[in-house]
C-alpha atoms as a PDB file:
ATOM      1  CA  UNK A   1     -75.384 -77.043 -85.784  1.00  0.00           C
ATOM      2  CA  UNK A   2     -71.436 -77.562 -86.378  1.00  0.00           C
ATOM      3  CA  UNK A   3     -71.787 -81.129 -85.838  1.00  0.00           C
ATOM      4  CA  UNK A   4     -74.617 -81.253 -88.825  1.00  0.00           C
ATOM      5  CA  UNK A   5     -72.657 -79.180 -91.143  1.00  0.00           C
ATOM      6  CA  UNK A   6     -69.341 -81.121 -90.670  1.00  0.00           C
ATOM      7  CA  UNK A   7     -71.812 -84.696 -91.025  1.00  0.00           C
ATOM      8  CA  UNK A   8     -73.416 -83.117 -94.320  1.00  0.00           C
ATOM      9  CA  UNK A   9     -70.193 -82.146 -95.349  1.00  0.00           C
ATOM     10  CA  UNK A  10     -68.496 -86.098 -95.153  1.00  0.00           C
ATOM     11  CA  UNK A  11     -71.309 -87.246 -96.828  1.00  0.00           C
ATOM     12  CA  UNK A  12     -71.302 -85.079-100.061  1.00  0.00           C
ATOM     13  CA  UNK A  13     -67.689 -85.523-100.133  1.00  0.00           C
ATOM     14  CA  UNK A  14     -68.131 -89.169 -99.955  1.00  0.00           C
ATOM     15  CA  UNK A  15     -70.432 -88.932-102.946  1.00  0.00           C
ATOM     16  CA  UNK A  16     -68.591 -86.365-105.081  1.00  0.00           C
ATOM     17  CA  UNK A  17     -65.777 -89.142-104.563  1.00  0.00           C
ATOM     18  CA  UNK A  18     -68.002 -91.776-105.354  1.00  0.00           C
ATOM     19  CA  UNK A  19     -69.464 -89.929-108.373  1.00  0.00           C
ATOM     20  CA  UNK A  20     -66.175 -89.414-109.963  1.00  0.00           C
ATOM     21  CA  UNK A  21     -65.128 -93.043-109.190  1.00  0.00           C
ATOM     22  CA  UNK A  22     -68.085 -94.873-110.792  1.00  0.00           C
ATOM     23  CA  UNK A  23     -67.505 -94.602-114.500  1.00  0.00           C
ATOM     24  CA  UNK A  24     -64.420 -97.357-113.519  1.00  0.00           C
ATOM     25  CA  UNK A  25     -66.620 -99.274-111.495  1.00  0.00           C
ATOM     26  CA  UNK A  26     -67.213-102.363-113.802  1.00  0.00           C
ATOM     27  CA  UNK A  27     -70.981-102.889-113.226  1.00  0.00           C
ATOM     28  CA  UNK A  28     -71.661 -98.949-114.091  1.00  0.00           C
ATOM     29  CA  UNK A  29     -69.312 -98.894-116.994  1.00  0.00           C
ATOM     30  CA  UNK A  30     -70.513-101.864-118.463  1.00  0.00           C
ATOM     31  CA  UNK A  31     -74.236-101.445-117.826  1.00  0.00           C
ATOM     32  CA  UNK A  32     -74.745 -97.598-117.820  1.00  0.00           C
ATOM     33  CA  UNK A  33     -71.780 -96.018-120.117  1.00  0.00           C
ATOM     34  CA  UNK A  34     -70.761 -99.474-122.542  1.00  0.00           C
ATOM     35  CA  UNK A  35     -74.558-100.175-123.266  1.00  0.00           C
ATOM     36  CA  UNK A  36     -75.443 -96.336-124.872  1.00  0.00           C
ATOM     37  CA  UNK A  37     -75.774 -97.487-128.047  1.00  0.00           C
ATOM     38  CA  UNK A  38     -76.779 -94.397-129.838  1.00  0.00           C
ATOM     39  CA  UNK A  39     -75.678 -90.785-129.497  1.00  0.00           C
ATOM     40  CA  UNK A  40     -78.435 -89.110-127.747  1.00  0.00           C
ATOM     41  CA  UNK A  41     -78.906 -91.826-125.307  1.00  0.00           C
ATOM     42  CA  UNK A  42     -75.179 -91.412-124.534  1.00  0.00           C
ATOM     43  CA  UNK A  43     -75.515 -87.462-124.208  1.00  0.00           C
ATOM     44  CA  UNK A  44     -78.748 -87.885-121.679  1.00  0.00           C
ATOM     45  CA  UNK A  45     -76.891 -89.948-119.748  1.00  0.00           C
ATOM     46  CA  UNK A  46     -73.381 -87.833-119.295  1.00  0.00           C
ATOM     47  CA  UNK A  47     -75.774 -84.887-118.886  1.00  0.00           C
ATOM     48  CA  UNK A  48     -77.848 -86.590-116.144  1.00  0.00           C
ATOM     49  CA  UNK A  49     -74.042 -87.137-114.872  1.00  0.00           C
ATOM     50  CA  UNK A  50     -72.591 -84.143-115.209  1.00  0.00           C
ATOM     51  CA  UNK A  51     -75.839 -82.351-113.732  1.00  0.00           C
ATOM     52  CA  UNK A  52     -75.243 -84.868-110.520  1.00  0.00           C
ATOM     53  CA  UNK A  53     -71.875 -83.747-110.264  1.00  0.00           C
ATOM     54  CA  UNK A  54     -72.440 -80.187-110.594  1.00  0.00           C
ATOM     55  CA  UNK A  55     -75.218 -80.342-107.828  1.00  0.00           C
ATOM     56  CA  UNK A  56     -73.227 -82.475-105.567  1.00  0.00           C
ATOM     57  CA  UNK A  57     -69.952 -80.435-105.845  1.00  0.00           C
ATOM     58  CA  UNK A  58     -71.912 -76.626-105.636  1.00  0.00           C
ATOM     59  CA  UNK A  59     -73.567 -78.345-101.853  1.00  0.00           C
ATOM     60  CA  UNK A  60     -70.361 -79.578-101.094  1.00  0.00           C
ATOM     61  CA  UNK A  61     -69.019 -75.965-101.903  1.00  0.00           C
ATOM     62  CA  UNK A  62     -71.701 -74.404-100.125  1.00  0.00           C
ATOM     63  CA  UNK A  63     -71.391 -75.879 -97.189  1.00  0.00           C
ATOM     64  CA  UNK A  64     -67.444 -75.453 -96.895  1.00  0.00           C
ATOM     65  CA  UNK A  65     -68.117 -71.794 -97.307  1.00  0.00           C
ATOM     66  CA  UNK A  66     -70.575 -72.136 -94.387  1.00  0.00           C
ATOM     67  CA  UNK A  67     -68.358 -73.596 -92.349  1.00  0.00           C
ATOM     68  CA  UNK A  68     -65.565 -71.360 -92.759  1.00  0.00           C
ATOM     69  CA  UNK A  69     -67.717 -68.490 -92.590  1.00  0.00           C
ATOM     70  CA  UNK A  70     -69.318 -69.980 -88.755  1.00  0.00           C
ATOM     71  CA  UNK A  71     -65.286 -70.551 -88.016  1.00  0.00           C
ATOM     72  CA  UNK A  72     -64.320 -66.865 -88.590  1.00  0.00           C
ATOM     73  CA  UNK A  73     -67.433 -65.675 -86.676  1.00  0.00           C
ATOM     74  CA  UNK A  74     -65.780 -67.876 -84.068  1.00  0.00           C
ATOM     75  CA  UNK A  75     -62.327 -66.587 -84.482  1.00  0.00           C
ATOM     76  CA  UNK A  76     -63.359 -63.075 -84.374  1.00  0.00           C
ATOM     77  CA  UNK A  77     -65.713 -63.437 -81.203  1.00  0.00           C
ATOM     78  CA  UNK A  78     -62.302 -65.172 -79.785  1.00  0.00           C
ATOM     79  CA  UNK A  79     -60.093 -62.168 -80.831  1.00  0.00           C
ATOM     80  CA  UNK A  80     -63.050 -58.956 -79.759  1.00  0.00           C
ATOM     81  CA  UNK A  81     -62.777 -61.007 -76.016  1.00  0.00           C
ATOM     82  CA  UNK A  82     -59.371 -61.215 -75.997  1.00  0.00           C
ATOM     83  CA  UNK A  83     -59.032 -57.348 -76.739  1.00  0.00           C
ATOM     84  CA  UNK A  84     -61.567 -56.911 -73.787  1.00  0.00           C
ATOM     85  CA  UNK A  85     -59.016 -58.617 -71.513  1.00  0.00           C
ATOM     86  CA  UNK A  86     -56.146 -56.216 -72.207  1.00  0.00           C
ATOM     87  CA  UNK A  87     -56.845 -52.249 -72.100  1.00  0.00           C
ATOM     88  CA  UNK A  88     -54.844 -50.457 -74.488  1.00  0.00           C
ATOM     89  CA  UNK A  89     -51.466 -49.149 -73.247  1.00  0.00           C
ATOM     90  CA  UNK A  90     -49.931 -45.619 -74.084  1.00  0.00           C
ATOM     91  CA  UNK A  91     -46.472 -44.210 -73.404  1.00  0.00           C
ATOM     92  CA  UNK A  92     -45.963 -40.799 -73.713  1.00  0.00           C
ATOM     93  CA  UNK A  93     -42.673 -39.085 -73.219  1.00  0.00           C
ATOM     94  CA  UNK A  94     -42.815 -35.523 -71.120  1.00  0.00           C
ATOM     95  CA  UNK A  95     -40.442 -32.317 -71.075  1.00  0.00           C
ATOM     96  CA  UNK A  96     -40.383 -31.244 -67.153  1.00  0.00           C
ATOM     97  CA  UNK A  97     -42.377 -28.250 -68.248  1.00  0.00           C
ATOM     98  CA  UNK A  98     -44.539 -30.875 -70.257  1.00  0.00           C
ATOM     99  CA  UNK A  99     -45.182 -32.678 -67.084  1.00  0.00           C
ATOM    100  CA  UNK A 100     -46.335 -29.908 -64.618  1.00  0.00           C
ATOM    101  CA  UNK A 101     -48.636 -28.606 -67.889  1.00  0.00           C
ATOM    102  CA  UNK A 102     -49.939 -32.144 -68.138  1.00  0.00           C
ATOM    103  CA  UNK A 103     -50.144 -33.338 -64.193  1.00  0.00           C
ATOM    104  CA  UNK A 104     -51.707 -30.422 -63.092  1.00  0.00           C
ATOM    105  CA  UNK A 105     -54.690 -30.512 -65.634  1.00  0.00           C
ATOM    106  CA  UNK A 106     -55.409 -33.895 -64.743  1.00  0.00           C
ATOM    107  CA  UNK A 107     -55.501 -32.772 -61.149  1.00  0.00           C
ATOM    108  CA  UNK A 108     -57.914 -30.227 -61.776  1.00  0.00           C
ATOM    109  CA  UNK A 109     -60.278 -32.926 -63.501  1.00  0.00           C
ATOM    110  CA  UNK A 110     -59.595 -35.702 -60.598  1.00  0.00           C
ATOM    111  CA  UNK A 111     -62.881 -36.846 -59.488  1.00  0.00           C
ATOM    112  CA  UNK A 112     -61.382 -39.737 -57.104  1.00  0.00           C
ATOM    113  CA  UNK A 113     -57.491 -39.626 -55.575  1.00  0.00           C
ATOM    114  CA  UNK A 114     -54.329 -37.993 -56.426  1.00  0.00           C
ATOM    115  CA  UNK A 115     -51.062 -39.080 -54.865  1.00  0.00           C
ATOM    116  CA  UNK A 116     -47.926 -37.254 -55.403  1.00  0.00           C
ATOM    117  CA  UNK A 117     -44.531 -37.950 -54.914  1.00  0.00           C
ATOM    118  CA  UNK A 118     -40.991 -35.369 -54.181  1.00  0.00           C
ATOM    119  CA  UNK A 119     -38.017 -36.825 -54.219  1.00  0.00           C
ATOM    120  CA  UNK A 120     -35.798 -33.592 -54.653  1.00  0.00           C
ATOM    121  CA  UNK A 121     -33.601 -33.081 -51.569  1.00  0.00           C
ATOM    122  CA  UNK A 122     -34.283 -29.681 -51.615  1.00  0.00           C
ATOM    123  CA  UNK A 123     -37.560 -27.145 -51.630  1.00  0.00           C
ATOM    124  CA  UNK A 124     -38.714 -26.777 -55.968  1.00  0.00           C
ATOM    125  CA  UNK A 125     -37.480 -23.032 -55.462  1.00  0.00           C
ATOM    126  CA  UNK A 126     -34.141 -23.761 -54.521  1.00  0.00           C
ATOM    127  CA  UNK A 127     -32.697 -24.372 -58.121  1.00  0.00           C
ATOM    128  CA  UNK A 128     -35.734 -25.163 -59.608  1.00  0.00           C
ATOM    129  CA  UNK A 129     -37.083 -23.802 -63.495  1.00  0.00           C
ATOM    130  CA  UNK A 130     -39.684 -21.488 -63.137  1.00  0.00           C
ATOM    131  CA  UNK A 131     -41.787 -23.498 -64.742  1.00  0.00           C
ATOM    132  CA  UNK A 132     -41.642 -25.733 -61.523  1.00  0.00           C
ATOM    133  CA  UNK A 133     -42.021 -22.692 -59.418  1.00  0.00           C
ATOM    134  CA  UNK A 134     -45.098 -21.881 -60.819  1.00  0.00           C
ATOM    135  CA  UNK A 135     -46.738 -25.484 -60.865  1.00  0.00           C
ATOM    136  CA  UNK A 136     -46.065 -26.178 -57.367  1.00  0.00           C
ATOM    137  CA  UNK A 137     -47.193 -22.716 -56.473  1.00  0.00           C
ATOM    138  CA  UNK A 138     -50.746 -23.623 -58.395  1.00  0.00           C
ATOM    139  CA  UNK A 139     -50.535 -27.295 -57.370  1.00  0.00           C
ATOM    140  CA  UNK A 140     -51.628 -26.082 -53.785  1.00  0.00           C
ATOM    141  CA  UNK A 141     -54.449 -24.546 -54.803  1.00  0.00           C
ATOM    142  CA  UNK A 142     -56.163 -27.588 -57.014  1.00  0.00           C
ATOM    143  CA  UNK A 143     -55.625 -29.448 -53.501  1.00  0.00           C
ATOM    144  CA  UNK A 144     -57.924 -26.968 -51.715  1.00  0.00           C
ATOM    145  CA  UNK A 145     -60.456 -26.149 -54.323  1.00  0.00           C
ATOM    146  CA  UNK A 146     -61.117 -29.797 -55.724  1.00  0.00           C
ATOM    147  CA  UNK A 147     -62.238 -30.655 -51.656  1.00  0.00           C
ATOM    148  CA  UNK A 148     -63.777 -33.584 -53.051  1.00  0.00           C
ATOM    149  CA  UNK A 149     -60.510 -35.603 -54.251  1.00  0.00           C
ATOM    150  CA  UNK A 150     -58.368 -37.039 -51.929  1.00  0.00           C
ATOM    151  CA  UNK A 151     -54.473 -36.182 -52.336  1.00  0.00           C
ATOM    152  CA  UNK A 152     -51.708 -37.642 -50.681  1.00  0.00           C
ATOM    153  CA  UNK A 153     -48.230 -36.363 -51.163  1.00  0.00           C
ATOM    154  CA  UNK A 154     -44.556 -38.303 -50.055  1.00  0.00           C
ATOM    155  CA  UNK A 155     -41.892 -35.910 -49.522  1.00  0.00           C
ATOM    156  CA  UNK A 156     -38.260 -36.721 -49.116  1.00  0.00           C
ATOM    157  CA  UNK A 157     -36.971 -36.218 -45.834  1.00  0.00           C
ATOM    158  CA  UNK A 158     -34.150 -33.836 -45.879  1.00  0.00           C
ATOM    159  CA  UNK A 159     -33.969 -30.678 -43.375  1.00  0.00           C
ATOM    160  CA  UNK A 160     -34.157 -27.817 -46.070  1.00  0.00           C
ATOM    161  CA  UNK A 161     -37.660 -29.836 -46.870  1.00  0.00           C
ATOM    162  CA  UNK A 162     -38.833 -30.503 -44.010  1.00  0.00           C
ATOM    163  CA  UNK A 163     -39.083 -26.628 -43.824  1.00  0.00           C
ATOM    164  CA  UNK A 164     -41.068 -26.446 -46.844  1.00  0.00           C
ATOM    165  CA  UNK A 165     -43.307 -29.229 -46.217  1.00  0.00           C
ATOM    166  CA  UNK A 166     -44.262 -27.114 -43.127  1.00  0.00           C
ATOM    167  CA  UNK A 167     -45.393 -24.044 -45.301  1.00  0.00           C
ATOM    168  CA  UNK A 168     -47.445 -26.710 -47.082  1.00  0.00           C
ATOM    169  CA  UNK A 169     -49.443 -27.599 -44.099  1.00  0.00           C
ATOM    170  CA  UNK A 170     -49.990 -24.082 -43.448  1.00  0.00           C
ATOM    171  CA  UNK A 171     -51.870 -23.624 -46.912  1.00  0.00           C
ATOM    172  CA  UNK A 172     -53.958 -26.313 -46.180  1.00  0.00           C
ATOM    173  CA  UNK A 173     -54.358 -27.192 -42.755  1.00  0.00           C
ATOM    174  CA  UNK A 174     -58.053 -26.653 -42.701  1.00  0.00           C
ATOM    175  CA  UNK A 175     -58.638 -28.707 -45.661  1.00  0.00           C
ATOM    176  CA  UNK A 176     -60.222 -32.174 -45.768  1.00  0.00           C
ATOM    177  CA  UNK A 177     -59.103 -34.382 -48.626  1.00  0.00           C
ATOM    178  CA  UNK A 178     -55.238 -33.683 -48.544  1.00  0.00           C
ATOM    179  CA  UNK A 179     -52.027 -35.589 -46.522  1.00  0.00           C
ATOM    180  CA  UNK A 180     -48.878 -35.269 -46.218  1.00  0.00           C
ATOM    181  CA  UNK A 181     -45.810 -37.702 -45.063  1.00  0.00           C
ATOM    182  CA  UNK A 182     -42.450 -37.841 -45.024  1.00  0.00           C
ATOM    183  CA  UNK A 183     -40.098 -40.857 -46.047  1.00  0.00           C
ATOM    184  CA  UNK A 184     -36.484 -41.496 -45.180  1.00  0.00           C
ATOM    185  CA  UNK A 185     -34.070 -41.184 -48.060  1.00  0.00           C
ATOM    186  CA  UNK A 186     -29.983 -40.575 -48.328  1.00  0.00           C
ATOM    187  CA  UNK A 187     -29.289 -36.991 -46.795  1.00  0.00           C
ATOM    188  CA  UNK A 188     -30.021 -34.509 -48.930  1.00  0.00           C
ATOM    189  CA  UNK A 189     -25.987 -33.879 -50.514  1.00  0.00           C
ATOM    190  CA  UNK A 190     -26.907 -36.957 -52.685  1.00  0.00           C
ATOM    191  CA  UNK A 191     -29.316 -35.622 -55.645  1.00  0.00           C
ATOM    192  CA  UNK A 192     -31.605 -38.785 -56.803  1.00  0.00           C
ATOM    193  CA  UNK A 193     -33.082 -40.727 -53.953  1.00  0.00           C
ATOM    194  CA  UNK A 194     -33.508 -44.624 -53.728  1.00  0.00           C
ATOM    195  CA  UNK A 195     -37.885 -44.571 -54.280  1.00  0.00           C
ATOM    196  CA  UNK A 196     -39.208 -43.871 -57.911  1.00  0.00           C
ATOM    197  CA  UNK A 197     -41.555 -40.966 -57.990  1.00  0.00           C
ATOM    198  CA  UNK A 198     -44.650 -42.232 -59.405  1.00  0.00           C
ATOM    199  CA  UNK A 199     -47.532 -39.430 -59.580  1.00  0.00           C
ATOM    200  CA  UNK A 200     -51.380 -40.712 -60.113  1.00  0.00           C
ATOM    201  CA  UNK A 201     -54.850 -39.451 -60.991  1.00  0.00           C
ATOM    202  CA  UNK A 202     -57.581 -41.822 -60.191  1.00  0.00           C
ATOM    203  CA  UNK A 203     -55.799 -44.960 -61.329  1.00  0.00           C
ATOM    204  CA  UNK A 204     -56.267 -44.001 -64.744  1.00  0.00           C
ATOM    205  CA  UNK A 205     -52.961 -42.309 -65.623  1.00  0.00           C
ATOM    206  CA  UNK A 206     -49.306 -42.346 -63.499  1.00  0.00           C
ATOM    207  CA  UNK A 207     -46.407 -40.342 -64.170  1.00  0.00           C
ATOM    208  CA  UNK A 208     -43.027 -41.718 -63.848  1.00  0.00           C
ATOM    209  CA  UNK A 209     -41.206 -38.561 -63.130  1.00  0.00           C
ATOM    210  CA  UNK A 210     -37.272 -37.855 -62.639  1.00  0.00           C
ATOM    211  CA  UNK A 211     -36.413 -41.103 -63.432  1.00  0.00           C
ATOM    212  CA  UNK A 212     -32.708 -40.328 -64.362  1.00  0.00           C
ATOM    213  CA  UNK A 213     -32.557 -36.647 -62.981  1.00  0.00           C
ATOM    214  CA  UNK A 214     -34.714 -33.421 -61.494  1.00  0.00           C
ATOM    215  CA  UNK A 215     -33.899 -31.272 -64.132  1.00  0.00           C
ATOM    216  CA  UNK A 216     -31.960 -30.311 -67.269  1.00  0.00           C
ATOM    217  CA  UNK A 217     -32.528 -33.364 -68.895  1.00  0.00           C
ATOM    218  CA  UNK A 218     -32.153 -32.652 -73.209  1.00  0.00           C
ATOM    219  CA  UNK A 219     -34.894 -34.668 -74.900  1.00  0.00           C
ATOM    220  CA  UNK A 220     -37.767 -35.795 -71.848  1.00  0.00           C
ATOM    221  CA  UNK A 221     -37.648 -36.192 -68.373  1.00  0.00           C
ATOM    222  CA  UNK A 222     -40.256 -37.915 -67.118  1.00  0.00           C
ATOM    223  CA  UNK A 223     -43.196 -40.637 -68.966  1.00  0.00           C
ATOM    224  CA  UNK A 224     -46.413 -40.800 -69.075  1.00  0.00           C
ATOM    225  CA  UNK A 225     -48.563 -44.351 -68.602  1.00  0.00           C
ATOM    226  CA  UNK A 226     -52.226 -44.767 -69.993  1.00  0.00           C
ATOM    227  CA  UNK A 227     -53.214 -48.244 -68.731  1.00  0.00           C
ATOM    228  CA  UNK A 228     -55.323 -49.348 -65.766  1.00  0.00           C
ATOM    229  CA  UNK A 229     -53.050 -52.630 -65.497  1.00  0.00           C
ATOM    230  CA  UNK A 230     -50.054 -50.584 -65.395  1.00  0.00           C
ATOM    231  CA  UNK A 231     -51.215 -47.384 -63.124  1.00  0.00           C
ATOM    232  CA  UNK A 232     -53.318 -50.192 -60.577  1.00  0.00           C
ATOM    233  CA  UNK A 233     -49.825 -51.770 -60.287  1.00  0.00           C
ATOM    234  CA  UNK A 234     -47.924 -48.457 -60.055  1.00  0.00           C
ATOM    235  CA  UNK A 235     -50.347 -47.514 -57.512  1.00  0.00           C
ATOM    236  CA  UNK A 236     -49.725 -50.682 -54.907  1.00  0.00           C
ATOM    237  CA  UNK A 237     -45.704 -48.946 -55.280  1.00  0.00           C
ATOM    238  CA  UNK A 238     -47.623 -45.656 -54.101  1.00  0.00           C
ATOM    239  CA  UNK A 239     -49.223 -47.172 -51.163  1.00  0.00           C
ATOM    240  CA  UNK A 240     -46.428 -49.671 -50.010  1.00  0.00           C
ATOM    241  CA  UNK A 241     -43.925 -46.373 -50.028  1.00  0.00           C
ATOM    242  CA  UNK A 242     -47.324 -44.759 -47.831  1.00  0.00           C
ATOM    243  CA  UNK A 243     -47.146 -47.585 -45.267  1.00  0.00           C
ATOM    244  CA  UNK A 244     -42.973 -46.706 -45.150  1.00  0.00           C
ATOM    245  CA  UNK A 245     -43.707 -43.421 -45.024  1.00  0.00           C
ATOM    246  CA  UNK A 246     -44.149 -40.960 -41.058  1.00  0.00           C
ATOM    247  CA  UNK A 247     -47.750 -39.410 -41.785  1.00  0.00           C
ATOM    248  CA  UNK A 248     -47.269 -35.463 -40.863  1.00  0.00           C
ATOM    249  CA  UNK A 249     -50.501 -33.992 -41.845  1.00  0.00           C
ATOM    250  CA  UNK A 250     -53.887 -35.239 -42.479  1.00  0.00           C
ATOM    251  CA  UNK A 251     -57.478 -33.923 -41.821  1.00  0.00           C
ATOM    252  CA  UNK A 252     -57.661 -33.350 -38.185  1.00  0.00           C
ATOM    253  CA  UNK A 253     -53.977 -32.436 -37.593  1.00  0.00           C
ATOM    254  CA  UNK A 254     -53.048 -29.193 -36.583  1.00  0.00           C
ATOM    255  CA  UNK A 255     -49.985 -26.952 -36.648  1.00  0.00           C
ATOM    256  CA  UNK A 256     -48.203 -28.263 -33.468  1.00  0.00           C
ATOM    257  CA  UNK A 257     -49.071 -31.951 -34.088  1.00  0.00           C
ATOM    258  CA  UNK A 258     -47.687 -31.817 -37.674  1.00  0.00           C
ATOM    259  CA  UNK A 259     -44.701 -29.904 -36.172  1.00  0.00           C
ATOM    260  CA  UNK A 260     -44.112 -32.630 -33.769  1.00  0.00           C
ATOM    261  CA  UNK A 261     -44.751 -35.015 -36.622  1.00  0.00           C
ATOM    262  CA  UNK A 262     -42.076 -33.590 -38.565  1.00  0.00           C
ATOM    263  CA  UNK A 263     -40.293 -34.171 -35.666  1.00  0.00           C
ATOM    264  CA  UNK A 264     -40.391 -37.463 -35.358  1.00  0.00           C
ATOM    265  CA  UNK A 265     -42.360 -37.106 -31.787  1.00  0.00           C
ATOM    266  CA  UNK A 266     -45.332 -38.534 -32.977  1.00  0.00           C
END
């Protein structure tokens, strides 16, 4: 159908060129425009003229409209599948009270995975805001009620945690949809570890959390990513720092394995 339209359109150009060209063709000036020898035979024939041109030009008209009306269909079709490609991306910056508000809600609602990163050299009561207190206190429970989510949490491994990772294990070692492992770090007299903490819900939304520091930080602390792209990528980090990780807990462990775990005894 493009092919027709552009052919139809060459041709009525041609003759809207050809139109406008002929009163200085010799053989129609002499025998069509020179030979009028009265007035009205002269004003039928620019009327029959002008009536050619008008018809020729409005087609010619027409079907440029056409055309550039079937191009933007085109273009549009072009830009809808091009927004397909790329889901949208939003950044939110988070408050550390913002985040455990935030995080913890979307745990509650996780229908699929959460994994969860601590990078803190030291247990969230030691120093932390009681806002922090109080999310990791609830955080435990949203593991064992929402039995039908799997979580995964990386801990640093430090001594004074490895203590609290143990009273972890003890809230949930009869659950079945939660893990725990430890990962090797600097010792715990050096505050901000080498791994990023990345926290996400179902690989719809991560958390980049403590980027610069744990705590005190003025305007936001930690930032929050919207974007499947993004959070798919963010989770492959997740599970390559998994793989580095010592597994201490999962279903099936109990107490004295994950103590020997924590060990390092296997």
């Amino acid at each position: 159908m493009s092919l027709i339209r552009k052919f139809l359109i060459a041709i009525f150009a041609l003759l809207q060129i050809g139109l406008s060209l002929c009163p200085f063709v010799p053989f129609v000036r002499d025998n069509i425009w020179s030979a009028q020898t009265t007035v009205n035979s002269f004003a039928s024939s620019l009327a029959t003229y002008i009536g050619l041109e008008f018809l020729i030009l409005s087609t010619l008209v027409y079907l440029l409209l056409e055309d550039f009306k079937a191009q933007s269909r085109t273009e549009i079709n072009n830009f809808g599948a091009l927004l397909q490609r790329y889901t949208p991306l939003t950044v939110r910056q988070l408050r550390e009270n913002e985040f455990y508000k935030d995080f913890l809600g979307q745990c509650v609602r996780a229908e699929h995975f959460v994994n969860i990163s601590y990078y803190a050299p030291r247990p969230p009561e030691i120093g932390g805001s009681v806002e922090r207190v109080k999310y990791y206190r609830e955080i435990a429970g949203v593991m064992r009620n929402n039995i039908n989510t799997r979580f995964r949490r990386i801990v640093r491994d430090t001594p004074a945690n490895r203590q609290w990772v143990l009273s972890l294990i003890e809230d949930l070692v009869d659950t079945t949809n939660c893990s725990i492992a430890l990962i090797d770090d600097f010792d715990e007299t050096v505050e901000m570890g080498r791994a990023l903490s990345v926290q996400i819900v179902d690989g719809k939304i991560a958390w980049l959390v403590a980027i610069a520091e744990h705590g005190g930080a003025e305007i936001y602390r930690d930032i929050a990513i919207e974007n499947a792209e993004v959070t798919n990528m963010l989770n492959k980090y997740f599970d390559r720092l998994w793989q580095l990780s010592r597994i201490i807990f999962e279903p099936g462990y109990d107490l004295a394995r994950s103590r020997r775990a924590i060990r390092g005894e296997g």
